[in-house]
C-alpha atoms as a PDB file:
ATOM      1  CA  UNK A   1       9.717  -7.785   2.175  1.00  0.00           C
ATOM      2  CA  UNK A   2       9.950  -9.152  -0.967  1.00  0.00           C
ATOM      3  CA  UNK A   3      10.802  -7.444  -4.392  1.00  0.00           C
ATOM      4  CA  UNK A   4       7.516  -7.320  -5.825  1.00  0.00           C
ATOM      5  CA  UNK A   5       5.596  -5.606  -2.806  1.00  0.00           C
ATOM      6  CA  UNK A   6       9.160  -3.248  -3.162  1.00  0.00           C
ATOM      7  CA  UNK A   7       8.336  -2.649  -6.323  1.00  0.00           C
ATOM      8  CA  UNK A   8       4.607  -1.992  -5.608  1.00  0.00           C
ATOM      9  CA  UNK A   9       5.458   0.039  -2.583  1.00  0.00           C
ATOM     10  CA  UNK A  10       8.032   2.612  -4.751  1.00  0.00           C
ATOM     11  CA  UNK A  11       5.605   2.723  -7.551  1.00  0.00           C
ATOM     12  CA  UNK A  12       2.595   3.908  -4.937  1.00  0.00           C
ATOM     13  CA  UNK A  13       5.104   6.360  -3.845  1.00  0.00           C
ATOM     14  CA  UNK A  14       6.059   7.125  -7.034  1.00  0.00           C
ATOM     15  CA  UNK A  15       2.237   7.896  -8.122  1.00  0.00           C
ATOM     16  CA  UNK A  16       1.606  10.039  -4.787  1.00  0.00           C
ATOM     17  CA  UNK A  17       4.825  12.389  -5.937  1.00  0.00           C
ATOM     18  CA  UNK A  18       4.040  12.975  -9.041  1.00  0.00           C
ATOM     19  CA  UNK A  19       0.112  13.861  -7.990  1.00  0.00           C
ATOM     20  CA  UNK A  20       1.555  16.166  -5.747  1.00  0.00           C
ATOM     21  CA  UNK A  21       4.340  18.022  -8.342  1.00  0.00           C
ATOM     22  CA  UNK A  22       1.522  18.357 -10.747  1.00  0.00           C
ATOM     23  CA  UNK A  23      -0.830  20.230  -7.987  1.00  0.00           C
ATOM     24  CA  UNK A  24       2.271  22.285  -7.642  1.00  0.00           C
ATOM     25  CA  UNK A  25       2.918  22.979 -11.125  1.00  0.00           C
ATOM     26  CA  UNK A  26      -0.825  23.833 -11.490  1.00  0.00           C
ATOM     27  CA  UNK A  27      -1.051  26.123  -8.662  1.00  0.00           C
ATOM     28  CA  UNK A  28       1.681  27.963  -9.039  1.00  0.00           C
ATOM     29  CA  UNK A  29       2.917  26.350  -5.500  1.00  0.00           C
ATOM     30  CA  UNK A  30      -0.263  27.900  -3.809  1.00  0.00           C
ATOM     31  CA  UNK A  31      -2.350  24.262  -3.453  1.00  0.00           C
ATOM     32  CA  UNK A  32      -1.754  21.110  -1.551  1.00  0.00           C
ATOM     33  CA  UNK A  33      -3.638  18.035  -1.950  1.00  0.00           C
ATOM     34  CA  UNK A  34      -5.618  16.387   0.701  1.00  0.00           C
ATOM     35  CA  UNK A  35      -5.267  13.068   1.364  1.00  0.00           C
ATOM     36  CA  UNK A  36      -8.857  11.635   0.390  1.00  0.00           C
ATOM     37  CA  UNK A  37      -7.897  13.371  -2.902  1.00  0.00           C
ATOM     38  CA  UNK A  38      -4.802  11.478  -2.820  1.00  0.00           C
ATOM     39  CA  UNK A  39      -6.802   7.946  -2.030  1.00  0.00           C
ATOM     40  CA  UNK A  40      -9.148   8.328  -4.870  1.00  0.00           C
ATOM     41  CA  UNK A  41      -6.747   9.445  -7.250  1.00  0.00           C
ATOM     42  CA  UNK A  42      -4.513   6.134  -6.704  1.00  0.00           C
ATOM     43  CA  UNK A  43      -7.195   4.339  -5.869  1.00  0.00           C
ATOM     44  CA  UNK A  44      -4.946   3.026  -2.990  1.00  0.00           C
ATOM     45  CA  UNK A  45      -6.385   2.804   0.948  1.00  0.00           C
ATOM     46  CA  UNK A  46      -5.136   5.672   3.112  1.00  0.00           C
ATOM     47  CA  UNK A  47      -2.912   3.016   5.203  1.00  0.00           C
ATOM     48  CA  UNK A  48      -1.297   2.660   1.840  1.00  0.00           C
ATOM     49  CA  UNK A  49      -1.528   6.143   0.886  1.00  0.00           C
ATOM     50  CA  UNK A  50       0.021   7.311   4.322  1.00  0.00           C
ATOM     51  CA  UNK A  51       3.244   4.962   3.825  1.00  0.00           C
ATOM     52  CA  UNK A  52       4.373   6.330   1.280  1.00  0.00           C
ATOM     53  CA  UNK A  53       3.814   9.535   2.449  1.00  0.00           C
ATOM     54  CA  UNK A  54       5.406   9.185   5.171  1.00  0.00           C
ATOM     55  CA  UNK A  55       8.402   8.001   3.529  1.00  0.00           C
ATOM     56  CA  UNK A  56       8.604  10.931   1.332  1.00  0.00           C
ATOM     57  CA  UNK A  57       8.217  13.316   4.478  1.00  0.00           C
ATOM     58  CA  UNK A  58      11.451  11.227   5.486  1.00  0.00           C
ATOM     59  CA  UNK A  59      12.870  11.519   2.284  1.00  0.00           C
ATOM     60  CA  UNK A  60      12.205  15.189   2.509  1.00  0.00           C
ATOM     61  CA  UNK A  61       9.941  15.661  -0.541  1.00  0.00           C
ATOM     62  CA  UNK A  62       7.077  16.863   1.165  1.00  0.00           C
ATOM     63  CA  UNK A  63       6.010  18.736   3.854  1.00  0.00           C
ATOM     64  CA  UNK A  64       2.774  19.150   5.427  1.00  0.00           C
ATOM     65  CA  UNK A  65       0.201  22.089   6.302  1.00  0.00           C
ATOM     66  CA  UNK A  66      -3.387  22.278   8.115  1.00  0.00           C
ATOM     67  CA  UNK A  67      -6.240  23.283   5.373  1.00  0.00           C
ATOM     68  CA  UNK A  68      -9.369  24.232   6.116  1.00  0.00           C
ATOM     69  CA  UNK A  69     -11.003  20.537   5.993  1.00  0.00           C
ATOM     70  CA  UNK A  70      -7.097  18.539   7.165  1.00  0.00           C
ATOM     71  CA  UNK A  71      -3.885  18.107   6.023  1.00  0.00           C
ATOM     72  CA  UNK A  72      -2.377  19.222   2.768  1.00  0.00           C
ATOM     73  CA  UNK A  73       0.567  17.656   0.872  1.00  0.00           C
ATOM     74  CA  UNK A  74       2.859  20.606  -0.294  1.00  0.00           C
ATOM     75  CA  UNK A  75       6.096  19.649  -2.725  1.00  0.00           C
ATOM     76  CA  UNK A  76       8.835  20.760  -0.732  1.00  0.00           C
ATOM     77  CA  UNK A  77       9.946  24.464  -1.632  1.00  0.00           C
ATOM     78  CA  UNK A  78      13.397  23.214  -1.897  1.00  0.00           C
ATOM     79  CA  UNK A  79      12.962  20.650  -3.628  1.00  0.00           C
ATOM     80  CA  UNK A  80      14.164  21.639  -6.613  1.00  0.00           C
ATOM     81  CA  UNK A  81      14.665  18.254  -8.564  1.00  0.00           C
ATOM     82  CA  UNK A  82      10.869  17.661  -8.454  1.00  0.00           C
ATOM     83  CA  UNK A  83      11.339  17.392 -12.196  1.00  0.00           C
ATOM     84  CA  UNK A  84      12.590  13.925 -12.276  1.00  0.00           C
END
């Protein structure tokens, strides 16, 4: 892997976070965001969108829950430093 798909790769991940932080902030904590939500938003493909969530599921950011139409993308409760 070189340094610029890295850097393209962190800043995907980067974008995904901070979608999901400000559904949390919005909601109050009550409302995930689905991943076609997630695609559009980034304008990314959902292989690309799933990386990097998947690697903030590892990295413990996230966590997942079935919604009524798939899976939402919760900030992890204890997270606390989603501020950064």
């Amino acid at each position: 892997m070189n340094m610029t798909t890295s850097h393209f790769e962190n800043n995907l991940k980067s974008q995904v976070y901070n979608i999901i932080v400000e559904k949390h902030r919005k909601s109050g904590g009550h409302n995930g965001v689905y991943g076609v939500d997630l695609t559009i938003k980034t304008a990314k493909s959902w292989t690309e969108v799933r990386k990097a969530l998947i690697e903030l599921y590892k990295e413990n950011k996230i966590q997942v829950r079935e919604g009524s139409r798939g899976k939402l993308f919760f900030l992890k409760i204890n997270n606390l430093n989603y501020k950064k």
